[in-house]
N, C-alpha and C. Protein backbone atom coordinates (compact mmCIF):
# COMPACT_ATOMS: atom_id res chain seq x y z
N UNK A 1 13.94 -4.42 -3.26
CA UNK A 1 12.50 -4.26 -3.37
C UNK A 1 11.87 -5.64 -3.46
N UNK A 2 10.57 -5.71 -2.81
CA UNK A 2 10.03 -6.86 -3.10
C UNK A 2 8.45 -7.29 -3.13
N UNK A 3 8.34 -7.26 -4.77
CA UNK A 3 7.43 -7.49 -4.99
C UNK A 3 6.13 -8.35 -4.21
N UNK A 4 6.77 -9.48 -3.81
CA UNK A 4 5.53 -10.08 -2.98
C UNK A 4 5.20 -8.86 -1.67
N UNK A 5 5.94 -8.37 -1.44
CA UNK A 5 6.19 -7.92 -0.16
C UNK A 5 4.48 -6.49 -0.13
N UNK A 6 4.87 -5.84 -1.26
CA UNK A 6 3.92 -4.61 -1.76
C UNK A 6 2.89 -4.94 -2.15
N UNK A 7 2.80 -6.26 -3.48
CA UNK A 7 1.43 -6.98 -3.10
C UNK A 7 0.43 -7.57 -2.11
N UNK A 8 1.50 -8.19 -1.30
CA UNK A 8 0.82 -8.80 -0.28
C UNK A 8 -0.32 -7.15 0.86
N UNK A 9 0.77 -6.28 0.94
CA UNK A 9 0.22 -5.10 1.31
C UNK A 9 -0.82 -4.56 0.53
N UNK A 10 -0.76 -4.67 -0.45
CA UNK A 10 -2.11 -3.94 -1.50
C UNK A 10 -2.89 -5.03 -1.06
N UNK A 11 -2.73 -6.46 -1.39
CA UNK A 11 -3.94 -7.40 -1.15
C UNK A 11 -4.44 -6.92 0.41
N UNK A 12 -3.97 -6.92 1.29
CA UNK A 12 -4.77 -7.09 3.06
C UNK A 12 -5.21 -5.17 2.80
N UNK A 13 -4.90 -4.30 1.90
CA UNK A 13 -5.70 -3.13 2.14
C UNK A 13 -7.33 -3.55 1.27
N UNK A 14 -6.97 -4.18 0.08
CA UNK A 14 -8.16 -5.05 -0.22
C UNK A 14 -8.86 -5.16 0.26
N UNK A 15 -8.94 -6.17 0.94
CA UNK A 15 -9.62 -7.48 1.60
C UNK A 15 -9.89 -7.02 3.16
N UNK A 16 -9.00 -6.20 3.99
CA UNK A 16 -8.92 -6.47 5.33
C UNK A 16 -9.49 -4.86 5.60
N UNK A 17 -10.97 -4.46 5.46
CA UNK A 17 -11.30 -3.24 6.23
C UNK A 17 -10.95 -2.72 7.08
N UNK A 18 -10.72 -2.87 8.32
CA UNK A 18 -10.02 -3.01 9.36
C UNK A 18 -8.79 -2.09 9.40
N UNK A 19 -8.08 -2.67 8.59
CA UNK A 19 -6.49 -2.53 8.28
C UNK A 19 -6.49 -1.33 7.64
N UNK A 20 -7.64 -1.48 6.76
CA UNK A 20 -7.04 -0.11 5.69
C UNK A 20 -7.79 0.74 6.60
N UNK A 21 -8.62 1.18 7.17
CA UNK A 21 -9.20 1.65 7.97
C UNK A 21 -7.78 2.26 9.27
N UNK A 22 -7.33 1.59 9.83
CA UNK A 22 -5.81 1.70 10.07
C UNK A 22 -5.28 2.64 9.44
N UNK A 23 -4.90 2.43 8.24
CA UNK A 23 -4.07 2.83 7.53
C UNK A 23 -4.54 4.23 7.32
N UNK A 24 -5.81 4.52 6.85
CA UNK A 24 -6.36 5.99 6.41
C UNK A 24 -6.09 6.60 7.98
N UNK A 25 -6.79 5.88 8.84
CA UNK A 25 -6.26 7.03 10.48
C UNK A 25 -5.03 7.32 10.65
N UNK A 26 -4.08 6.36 10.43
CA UNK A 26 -2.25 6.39 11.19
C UNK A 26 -1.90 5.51 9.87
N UNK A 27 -1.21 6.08 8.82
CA UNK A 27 -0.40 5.25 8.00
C UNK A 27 0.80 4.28 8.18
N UNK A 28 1.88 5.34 9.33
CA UNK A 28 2.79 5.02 9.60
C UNK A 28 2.58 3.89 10.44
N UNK A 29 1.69 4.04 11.63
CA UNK A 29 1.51 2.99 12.25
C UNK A 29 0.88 1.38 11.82
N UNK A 30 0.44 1.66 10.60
CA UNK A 30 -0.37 0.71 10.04
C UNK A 30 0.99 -0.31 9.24
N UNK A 31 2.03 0.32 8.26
CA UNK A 31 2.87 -0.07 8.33
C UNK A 31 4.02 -0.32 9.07
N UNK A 32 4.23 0.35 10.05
CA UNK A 32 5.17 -0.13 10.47
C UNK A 32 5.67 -1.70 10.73
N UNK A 33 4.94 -2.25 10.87
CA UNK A 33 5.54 -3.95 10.91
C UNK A 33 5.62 -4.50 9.54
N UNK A 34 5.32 -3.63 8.54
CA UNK A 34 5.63 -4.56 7.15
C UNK A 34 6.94 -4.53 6.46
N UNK A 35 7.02 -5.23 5.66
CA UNK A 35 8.81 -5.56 4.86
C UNK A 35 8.71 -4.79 4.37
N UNK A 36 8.84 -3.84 4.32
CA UNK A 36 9.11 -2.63 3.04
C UNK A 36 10.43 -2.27 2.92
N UNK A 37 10.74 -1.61 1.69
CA UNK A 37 11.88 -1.04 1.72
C UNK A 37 11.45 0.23 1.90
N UNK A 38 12.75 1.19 1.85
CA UNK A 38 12.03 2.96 2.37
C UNK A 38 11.71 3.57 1.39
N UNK A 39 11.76 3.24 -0.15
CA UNK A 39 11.09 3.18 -1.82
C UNK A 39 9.54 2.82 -1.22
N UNK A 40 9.70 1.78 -0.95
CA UNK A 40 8.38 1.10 -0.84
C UNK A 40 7.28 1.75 0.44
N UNK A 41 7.56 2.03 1.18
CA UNK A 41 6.88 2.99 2.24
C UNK A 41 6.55 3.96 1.93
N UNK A 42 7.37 4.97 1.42
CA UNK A 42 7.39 6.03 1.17
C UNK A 42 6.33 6.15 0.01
N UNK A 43 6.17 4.89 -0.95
CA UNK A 43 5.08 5.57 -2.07
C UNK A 43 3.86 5.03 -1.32
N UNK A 44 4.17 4.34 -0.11
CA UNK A 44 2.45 3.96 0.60
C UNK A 44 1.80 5.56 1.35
N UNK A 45 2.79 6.06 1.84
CA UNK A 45 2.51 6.76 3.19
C UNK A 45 2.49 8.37 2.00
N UNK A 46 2.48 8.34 0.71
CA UNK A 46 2.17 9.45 0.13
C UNK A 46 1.15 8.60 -0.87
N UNK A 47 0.72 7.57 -0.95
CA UNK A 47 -0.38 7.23 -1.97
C UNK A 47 0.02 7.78 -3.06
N UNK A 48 1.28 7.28 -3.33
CA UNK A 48 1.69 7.52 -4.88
C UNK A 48 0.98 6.30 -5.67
N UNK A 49 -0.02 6.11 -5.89
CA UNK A 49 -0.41 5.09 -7.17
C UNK A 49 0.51 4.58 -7.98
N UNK A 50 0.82 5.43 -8.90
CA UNK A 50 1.85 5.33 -9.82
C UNK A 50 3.57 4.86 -9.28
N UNK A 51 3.80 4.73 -8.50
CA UNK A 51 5.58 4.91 -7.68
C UNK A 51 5.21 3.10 -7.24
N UNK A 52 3.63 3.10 -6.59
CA UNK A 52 3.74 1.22 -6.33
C UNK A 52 3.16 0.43 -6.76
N UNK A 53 3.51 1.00 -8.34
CA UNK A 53 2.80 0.52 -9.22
C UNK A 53 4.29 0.11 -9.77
N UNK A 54 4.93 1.46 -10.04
CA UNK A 54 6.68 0.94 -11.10
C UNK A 54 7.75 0.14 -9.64
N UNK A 55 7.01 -0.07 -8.60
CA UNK A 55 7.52 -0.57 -7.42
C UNK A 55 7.44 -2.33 -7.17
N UNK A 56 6.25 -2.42 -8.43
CA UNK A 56 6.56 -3.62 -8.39
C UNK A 56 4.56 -4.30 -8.34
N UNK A 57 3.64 -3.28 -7.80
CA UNK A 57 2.43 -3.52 -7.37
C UNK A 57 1.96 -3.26 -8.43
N UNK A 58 0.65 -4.86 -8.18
CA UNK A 58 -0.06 -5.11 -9.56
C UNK A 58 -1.03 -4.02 -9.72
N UNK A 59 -1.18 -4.05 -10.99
CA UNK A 59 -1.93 -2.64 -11.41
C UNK A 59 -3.82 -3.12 -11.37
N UNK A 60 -3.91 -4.40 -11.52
CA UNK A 60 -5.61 -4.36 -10.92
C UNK A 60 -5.48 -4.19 -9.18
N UNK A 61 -4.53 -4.62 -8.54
CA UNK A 61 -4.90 -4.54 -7.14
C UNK A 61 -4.84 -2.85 -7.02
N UNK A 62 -3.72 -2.29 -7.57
CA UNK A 62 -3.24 -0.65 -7.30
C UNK A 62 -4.72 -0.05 -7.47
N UNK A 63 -5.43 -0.57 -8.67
CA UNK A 63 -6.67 0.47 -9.09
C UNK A 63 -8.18 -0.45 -8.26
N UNK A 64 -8.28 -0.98 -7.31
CA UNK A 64 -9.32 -2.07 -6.65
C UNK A 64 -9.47 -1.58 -5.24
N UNK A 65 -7.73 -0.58 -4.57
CA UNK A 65 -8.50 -0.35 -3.52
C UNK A 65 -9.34 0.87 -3.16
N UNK A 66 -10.58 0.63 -2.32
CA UNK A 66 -11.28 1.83 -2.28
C UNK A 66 -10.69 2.80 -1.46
N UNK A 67 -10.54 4.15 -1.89
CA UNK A 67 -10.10 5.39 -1.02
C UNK A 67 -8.51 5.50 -0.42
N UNK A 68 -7.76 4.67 -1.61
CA UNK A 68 -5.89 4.74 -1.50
C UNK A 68 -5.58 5.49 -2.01
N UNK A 69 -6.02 5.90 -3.59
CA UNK A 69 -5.74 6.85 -4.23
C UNK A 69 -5.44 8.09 -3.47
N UNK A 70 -4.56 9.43 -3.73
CA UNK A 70 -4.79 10.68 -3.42
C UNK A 70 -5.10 11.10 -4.25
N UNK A 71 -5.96 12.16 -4.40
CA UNK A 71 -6.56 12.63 -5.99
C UNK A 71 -6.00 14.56 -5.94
C-alpha cells in the first residue's frame, strides 16, 4: 500500500475538477493509470470513506472532497 500514492489521488480529486468529474462519469477509467493497489482501488471505485481513510488517506483531504462520499 502506498500512502503517497492514495493521497496524491485524493489531492488531484481536490483540486483537479476535471478529473473528479472523470471519476463520478467512469471511475474505473479515471483510475486506471494510477498506482494503486487492488485494497486501494477497490475502496475508490466503492467510495468507501472510511477503507481510504484506514488505507492510509488523510482524513482532512478524505472529508474536503465535494461529492466522493456515498451516503
Amino acid at each position: 500500500m502506498s500512502r503517497y500514492a492514495v493521497n496524491s489521488l485524493l489531492y488531484r480529486l481536490k483540486k483537479d475538477r476535471e478529473f473528479r468529474a472523470r471519476f463520478s462519469t467512469d471511475p474505473r477509467a479515471a483510475l486506471a493509470d494510477a498506482d494503486l493497489t487492488e485494497a486501494e482501488r477497490a475502496a475508490f471505485l466503492a467510495r468507501d470513506m472510511r477503507r481510504i481513510n484506514e488505507l492510509g488517506g488523510y482524513l482532512h483531504l478524505v472529508l474536503s472532497i465535494p461529492g466522493l462520499a456515498v451516503h
